[in-house]
Protein backbone atom coordinates (compact mmCIF):
# COMPACT_ATOMS: atom_id res chain seq x y z
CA UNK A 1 117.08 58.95 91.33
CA UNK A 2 113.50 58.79 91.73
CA UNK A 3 111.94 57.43 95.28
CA UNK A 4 108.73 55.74 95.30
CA UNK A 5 106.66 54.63 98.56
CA UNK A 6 103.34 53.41 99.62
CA UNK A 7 103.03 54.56 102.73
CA UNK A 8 104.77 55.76 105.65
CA UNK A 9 103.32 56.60 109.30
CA UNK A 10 105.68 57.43 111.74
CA UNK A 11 105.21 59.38 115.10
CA UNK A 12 107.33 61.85 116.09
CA UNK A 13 108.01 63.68 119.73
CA UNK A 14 108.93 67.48 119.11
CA UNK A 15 109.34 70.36 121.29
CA UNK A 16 107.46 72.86 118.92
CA UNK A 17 104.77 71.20 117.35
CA UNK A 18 104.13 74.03 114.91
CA UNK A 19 107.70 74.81 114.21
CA UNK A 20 107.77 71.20 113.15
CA UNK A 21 104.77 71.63 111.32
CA UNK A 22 106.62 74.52 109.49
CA UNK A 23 109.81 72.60 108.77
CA UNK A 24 108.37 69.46 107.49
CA UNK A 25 106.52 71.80 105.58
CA UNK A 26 109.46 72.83 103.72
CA UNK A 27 110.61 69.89 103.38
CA UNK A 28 107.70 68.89 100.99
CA UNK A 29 104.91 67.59 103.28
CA UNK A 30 101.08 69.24 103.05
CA UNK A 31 100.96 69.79 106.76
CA UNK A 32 98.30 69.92 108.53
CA UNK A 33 97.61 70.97 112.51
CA UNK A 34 95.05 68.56 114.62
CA UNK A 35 92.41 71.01 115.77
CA UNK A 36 89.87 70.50 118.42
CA UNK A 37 87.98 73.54 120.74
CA UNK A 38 89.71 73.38 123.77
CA UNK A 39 92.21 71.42 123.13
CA UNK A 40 94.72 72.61 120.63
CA UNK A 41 94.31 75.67 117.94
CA UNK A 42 96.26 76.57 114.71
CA UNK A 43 98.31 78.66 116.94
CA UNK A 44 99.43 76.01 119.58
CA UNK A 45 99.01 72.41 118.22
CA UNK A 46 99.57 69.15 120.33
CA UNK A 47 99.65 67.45 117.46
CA UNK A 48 100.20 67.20 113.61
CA UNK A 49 99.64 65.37 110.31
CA UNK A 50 102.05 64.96 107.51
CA UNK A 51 101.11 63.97 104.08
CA UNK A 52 104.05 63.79 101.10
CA UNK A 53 104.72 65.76 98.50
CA UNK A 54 108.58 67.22 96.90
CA UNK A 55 112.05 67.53 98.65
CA UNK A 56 114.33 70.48 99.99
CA UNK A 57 115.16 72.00 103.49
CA UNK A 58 117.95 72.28 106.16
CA UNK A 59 118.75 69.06 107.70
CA UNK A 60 120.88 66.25 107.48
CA UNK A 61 120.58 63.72 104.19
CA UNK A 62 121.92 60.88 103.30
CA UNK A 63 122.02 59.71 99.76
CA UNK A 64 119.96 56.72 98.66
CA UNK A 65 122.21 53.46 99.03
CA UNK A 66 120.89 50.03 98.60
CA UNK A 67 120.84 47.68 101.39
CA UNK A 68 121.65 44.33 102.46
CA UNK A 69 118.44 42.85 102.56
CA UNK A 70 117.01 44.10 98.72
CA UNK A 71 116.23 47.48 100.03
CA UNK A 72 117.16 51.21 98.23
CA UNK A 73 116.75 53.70 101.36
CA UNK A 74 117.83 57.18 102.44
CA UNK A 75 117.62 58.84 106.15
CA UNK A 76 116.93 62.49 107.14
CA UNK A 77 117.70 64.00 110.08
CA UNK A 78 115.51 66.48 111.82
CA UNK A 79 116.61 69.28 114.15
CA UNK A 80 114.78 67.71 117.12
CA UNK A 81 117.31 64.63 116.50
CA UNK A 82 114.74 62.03 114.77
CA UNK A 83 115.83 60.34 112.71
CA UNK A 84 113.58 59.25 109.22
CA UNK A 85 114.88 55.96 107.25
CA UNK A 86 112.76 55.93 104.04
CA UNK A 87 112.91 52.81 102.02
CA UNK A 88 111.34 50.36 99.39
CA UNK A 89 112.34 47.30 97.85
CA UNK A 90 114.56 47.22 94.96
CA UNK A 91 112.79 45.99 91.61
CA UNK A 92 113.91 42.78 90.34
């Protein structure tokens, strides 16, 4: 079933920034590492940006269920233990 969303911004502690980069990458996401002289480099990170894009990579999914408060959501998993609820409201 097709997902649509607006916008999501969530912040997420990881122990490998750029092996996070790398999954989320595969799981559809442009990635993209926060560079600054000095401070981080492609190489070694601190920090990351995420923007959306198609589905598909190891991890733990949950089908899309409704909810009881006129929701549609599913939840992913990551291998650092976050856990991602994505929703929107069900068309009436």
């Amino acid at each position: 079933m097709p997902f649509a969303s607006n916008r999501v911004a969530p912040v997420l502690p990881v122990r490998d920034v750029r092996g996070a980069l790398e999954r989320y990458g595969q799981l559809g996401f442009q990635t993209r590492p926060y560079l600054q002289a000095g401070i981080s480099s492609a190489d070694e990170p601190i920090y990351g940006y995420l923007t959306w894009g198609a589905v598909g990579v190891d991890g733990r999914f949950t089908s899309p269920t409704d909810t009881g408060h006129g929701g549609r959501e599913f939840r992913y998993a990551d291998p650092d233990g976050n856990l991602l609820r994505v929703g929107s409201p069900l068309k009436r």
